[in-house]
N, C-alpha and C. Protein backbone atom coordinates (compact mmCIF):
# COMPACT_ATOMS: atom_id res chain seq x y z
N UNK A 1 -10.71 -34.72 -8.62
CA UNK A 1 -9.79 -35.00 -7.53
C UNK A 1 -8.41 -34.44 -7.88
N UNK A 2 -7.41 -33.99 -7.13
CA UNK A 2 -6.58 -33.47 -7.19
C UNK A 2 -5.59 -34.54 -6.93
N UNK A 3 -4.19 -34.68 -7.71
CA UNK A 3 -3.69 -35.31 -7.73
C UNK A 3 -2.41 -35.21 -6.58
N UNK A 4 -2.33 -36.54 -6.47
CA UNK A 4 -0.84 -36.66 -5.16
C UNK A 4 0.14 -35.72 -4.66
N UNK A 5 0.80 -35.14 -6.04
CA UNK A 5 1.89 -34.33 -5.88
C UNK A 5 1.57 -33.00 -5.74
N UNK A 6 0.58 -32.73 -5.79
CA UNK A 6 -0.08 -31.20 -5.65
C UNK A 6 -0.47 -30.64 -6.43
N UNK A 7 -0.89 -31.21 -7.92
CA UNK A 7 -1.12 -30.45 -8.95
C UNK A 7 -2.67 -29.92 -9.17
N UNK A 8 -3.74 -29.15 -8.89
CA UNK A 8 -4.46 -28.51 -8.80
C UNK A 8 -4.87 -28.19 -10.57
N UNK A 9 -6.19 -29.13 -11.22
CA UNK A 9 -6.23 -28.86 -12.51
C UNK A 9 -7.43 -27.33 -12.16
N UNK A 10 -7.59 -26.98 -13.30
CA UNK A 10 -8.96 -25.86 -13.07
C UNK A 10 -9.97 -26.68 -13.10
N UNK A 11 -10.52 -27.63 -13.79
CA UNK A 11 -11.83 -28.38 -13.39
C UNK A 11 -12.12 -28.55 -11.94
N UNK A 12 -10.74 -28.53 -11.39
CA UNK A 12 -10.97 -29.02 -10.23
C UNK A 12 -11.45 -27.56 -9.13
N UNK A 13 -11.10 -26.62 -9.84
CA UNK A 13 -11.37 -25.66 -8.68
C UNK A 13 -12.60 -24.64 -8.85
N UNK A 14 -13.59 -24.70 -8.05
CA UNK A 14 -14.76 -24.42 -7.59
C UNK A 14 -15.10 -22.65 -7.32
N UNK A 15 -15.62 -22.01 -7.58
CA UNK A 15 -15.64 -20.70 -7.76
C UNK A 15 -16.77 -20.43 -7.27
N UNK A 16 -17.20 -19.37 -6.31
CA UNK A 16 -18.81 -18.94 -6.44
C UNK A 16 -18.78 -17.20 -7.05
N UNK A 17 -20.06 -17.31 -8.25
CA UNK A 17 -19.69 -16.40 -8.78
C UNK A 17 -19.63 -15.09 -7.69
N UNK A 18 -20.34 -15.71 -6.88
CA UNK A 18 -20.97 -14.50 -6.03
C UNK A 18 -20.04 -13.71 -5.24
N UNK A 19 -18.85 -15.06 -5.06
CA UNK A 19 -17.39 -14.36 -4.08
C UNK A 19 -16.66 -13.83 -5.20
N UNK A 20 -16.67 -14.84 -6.25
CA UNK A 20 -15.85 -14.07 -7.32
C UNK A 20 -15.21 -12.35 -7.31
N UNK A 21 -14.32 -11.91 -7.73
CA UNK A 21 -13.36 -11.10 -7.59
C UNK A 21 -12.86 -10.76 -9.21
N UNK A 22 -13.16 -9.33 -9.38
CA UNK A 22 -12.72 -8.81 -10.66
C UNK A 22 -11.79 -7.80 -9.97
N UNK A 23 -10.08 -8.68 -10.21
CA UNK A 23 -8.95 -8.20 -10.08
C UNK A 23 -8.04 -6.89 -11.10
N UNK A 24 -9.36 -6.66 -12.10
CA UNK A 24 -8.55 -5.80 -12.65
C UNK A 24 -8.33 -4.41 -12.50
N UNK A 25 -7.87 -3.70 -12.78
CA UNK A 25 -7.45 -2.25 -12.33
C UNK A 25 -7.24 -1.24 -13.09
N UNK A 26 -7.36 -0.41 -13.06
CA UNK A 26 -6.87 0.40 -14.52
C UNK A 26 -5.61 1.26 -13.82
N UNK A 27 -4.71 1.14 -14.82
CA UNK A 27 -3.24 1.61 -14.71
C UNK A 27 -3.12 3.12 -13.66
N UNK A 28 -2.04 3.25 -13.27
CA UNK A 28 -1.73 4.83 -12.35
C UNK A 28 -1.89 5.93 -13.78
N UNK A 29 -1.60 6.63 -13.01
CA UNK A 29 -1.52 7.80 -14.30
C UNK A 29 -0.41 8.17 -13.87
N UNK A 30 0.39 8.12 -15.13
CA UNK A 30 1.75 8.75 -15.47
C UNK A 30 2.70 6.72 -15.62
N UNK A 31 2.06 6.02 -15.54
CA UNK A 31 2.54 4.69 -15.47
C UNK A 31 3.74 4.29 -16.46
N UNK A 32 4.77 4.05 -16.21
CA UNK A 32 6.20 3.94 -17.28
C UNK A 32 6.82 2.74 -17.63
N UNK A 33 6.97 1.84 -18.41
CA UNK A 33 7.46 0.90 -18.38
C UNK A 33 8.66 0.53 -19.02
N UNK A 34 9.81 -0.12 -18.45
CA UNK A 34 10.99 -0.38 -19.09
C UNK A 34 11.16 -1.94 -19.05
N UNK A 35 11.63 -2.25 -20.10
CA UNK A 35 11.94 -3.76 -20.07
C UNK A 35 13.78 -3.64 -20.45
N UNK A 36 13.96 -4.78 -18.98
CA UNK A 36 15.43 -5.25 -19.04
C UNK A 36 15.80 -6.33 -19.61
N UNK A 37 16.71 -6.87 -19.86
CA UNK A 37 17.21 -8.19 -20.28
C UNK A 37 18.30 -8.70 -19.44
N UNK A 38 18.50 -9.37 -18.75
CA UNK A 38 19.18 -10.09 -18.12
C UNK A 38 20.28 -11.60 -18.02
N UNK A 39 20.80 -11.79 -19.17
CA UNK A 39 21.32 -13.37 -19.74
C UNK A 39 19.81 -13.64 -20.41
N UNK A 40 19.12 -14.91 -20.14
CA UNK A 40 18.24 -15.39 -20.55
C UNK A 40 16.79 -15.13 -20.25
N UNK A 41 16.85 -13.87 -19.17
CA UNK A 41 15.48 -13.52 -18.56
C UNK A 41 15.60 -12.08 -19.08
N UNK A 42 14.55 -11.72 -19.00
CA UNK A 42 13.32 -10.73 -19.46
C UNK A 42 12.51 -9.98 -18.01
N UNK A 43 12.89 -8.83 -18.11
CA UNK A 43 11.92 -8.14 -16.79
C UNK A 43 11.49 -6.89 -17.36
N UNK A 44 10.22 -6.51 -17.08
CA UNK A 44 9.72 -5.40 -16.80
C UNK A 44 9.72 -4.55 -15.58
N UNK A 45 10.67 -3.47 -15.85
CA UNK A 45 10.07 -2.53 -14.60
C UNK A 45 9.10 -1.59 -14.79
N UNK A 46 8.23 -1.87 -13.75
CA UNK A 46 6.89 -0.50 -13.39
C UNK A 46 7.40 0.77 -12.58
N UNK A 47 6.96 1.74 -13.19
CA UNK A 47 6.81 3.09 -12.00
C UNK A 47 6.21 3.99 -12.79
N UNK A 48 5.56 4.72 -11.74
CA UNK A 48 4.55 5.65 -11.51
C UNK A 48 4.60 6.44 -10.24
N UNK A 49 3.90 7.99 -10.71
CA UNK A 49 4.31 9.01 -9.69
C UNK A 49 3.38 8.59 -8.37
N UNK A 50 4.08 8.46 -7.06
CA UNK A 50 2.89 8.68 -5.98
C UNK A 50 2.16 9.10 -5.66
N UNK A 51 1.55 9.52 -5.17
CA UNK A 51 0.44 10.82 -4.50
C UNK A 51 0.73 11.57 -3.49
N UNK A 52 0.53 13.05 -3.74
CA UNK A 52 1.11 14.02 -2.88
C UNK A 52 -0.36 13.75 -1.69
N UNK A 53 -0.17 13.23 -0.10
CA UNK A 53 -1.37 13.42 0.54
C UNK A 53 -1.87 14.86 1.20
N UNK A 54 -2.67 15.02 1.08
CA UNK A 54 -3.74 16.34 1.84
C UNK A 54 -3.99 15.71 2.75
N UNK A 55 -2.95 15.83 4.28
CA UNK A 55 -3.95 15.40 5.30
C UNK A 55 -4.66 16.14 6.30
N UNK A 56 -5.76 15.82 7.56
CA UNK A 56 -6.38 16.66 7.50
C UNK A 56 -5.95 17.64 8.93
N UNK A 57 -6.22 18.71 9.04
CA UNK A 57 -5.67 19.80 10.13
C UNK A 57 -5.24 18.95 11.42
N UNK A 58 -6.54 18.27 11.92
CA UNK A 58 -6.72 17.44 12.95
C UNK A 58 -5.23 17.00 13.66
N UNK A 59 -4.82 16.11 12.69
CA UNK A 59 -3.59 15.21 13.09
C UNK A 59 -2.41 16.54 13.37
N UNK A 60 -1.26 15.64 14.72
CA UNK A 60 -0.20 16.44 15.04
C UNK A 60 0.56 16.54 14.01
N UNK A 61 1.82 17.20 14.20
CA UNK A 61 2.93 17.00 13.47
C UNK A 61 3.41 14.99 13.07
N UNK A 62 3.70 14.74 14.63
CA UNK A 62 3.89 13.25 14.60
C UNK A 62 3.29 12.31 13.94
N UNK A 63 1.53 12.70 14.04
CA UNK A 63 1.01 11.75 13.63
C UNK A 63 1.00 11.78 11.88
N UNK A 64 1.52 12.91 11.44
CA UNK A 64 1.24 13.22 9.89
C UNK A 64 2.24 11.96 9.52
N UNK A 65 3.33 12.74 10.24
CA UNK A 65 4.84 11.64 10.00
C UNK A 65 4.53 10.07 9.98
N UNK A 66 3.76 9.74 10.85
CA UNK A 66 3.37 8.44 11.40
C UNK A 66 2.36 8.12 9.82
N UNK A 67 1.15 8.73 9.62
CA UNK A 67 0.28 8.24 8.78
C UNK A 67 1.32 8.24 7.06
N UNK A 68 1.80 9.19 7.04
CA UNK A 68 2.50 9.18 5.65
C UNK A 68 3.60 8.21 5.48
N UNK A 69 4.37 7.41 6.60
CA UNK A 69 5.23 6.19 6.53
C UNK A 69 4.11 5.42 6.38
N UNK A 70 2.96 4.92 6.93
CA UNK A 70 1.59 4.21 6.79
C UNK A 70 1.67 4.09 5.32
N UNK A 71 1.48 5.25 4.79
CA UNK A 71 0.85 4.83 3.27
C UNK A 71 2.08 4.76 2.31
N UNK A 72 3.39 4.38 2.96
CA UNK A 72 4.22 3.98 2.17
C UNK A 72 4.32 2.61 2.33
N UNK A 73 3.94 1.73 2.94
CA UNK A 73 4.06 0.69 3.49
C UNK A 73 4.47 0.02 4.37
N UNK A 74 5.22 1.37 5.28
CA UNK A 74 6.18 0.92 6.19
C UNK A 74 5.61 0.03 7.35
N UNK A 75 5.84 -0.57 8.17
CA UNK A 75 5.42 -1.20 9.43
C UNK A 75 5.89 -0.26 10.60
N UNK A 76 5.09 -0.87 11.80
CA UNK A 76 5.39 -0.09 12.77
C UNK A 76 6.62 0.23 13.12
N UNK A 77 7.56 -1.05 13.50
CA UNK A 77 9.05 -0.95 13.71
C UNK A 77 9.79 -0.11 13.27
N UNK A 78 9.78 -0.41 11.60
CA UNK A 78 10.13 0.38 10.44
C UNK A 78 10.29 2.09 10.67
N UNK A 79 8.96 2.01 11.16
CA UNK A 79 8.78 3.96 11.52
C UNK A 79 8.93 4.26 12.58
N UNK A 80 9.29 3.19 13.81
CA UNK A 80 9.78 3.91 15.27
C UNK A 80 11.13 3.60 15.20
N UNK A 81 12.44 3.07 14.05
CA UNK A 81 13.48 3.23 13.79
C UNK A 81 13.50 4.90 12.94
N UNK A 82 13.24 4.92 12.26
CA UNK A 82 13.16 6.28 11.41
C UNK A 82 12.59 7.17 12.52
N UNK A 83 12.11 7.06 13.39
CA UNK A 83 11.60 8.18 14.13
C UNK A 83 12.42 8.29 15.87
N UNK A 84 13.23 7.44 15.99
CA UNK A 84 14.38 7.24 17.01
C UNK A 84 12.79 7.14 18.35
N UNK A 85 12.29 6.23 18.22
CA UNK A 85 11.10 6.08 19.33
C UNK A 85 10.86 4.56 19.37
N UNK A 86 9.86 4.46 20.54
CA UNK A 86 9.34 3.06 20.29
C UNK A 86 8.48 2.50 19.72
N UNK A 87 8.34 1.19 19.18
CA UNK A 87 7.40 0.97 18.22
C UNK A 87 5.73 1.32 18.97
N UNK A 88 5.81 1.18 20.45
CA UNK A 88 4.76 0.96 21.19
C UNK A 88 3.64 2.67 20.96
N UNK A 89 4.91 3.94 20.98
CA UNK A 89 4.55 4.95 20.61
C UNK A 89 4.10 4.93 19.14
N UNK A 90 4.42 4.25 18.52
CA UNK A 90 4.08 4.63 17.16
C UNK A 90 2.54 3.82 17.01
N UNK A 91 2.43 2.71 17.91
CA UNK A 91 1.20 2.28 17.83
C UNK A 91 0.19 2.73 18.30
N UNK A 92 0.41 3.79 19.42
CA UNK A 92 -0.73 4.74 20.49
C UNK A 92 -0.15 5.98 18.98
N UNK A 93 0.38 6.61 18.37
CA UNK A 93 0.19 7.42 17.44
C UNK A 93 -1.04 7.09 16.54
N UNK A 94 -0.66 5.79 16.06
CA UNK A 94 -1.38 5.20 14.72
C UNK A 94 -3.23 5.21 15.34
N UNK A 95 -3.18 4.59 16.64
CA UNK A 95 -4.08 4.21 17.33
C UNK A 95 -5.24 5.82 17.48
N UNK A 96 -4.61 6.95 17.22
CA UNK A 96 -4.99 8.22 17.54
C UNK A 96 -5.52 8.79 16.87
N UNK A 97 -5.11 8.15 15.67
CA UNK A 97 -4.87 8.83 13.71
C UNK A 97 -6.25 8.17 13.81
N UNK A 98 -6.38 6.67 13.74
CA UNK A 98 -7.51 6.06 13.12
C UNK A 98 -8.78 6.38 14.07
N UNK A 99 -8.64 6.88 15.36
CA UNK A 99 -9.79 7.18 16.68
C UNK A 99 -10.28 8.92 15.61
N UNK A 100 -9.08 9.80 15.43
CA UNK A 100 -9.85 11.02 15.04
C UNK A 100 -10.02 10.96 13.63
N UNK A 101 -9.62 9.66 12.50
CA UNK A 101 -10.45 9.60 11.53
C UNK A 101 -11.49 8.98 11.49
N UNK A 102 -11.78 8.19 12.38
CA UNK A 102 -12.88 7.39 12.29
C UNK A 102 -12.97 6.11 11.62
N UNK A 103 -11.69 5.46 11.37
CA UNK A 103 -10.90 4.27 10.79
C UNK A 103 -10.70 3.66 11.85
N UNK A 104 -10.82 1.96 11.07
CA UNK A 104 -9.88 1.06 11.87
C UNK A 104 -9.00 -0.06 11.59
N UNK A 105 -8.55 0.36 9.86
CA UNK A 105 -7.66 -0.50 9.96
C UNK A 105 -6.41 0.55 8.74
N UNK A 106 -5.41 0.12 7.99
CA UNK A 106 -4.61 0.90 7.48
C UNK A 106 -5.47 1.03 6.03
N UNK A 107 -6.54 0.54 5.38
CA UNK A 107 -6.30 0.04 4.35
C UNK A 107 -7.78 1.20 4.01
N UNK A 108 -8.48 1.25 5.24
CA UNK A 108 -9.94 1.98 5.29
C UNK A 108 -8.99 3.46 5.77
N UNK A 109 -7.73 3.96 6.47
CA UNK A 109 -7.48 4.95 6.35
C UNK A 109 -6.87 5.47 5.17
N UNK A 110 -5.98 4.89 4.32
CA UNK A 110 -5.72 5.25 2.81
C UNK A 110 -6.70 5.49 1.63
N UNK A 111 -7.77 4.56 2.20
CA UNK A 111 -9.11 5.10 1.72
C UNK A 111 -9.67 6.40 1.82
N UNK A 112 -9.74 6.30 2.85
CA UNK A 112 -10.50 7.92 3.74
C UNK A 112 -9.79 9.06 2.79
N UNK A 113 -8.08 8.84 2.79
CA UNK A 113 -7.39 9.82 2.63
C UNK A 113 -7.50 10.45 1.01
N UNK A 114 -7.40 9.06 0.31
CA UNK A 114 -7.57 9.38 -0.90
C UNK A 114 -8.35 9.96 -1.91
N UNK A 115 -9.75 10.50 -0.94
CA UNK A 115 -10.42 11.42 -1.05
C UNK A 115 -9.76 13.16 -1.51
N UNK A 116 -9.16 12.96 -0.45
CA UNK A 116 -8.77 14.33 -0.44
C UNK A 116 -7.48 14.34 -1.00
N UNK A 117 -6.75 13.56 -2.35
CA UNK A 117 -5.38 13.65 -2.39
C UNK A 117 -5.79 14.60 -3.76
N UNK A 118 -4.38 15.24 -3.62
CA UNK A 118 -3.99 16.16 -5.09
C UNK A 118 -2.88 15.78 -6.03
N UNK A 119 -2.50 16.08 -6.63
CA UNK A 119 -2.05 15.79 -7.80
C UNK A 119 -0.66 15.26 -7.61
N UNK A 120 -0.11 13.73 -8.38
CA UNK A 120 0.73 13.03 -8.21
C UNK A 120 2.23 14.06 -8.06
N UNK A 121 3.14 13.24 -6.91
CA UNK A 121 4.76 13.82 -7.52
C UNK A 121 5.61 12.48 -7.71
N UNK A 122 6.70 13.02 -8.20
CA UNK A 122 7.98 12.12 -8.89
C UNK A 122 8.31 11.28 -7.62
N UNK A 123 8.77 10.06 -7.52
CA UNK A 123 8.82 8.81 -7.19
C UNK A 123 10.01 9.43 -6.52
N UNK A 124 10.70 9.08 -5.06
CA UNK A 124 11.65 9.60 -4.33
C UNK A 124 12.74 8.89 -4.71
N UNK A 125 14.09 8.89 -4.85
CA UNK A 125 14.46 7.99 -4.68
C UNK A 125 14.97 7.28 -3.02
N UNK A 126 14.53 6.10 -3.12
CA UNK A 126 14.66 5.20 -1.55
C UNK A 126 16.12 5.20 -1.35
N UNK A 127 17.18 5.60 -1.63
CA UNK A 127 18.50 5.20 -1.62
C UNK A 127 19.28 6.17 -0.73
């Protein structure tokens, strides 16, 4: 039983091996690590080069623009500000990308893509 205040022991929590989930990963290539110090805290920063994408003939100009903010993480909004449009266009873009890849969600098109990617470049700076 789990106690009042919310404390959750591991006996208490139930696993099936079958859903079970092996979270581990093996590192990017080119992966760098720096550790800061801060007063009394301790941080590690990560980075690693991105991936240059190969995408494929098919897609417009727009939609390249559209899929490559995609695999940065951006959201729709996000990329119909950067693209001086509406988000609604960027969703009939996105909507176009995944109809002539044969995808339907962001996560099965970064998939698709990563097939065909070539060799990492240097991390942009966002600033």
């Amino acid at each position: 039983m789990v106690a009042d205040r919310g404390d959750v022991r591991a006996e208490d929590v139930k696993i099936d091996s079958a859903t079970a989930f092996d979270w581990t990963l093996p590192a990017p290539p080119g992966l760098l690590v720096s550790h800061v110090a801060l007063g009394d805290a301790e941080y590690a920063i990560l980075s690693f080069p991105t991936p240059r994408w190969e995408l494929p003939d098919c897609l417009t100009l727009a939609e390249r623009e559209v899929v490559l903010a995609l695999l940065r993480g951006r959201s729709n909004r996000d990329i119909a500000g950067a693209r001086a449009t509406s988000v609604r266009t960027v969703a009939n873009q996105i909507a176009a990308v995944f109809k002539k890849l044969r995808v339907s969600s962001r996560i099965e098109l970064a998939r698709r893509l990563s097939d065909l990617q070539s060799a990492p470049v240097p991390p942009v700076d966002a600033g």
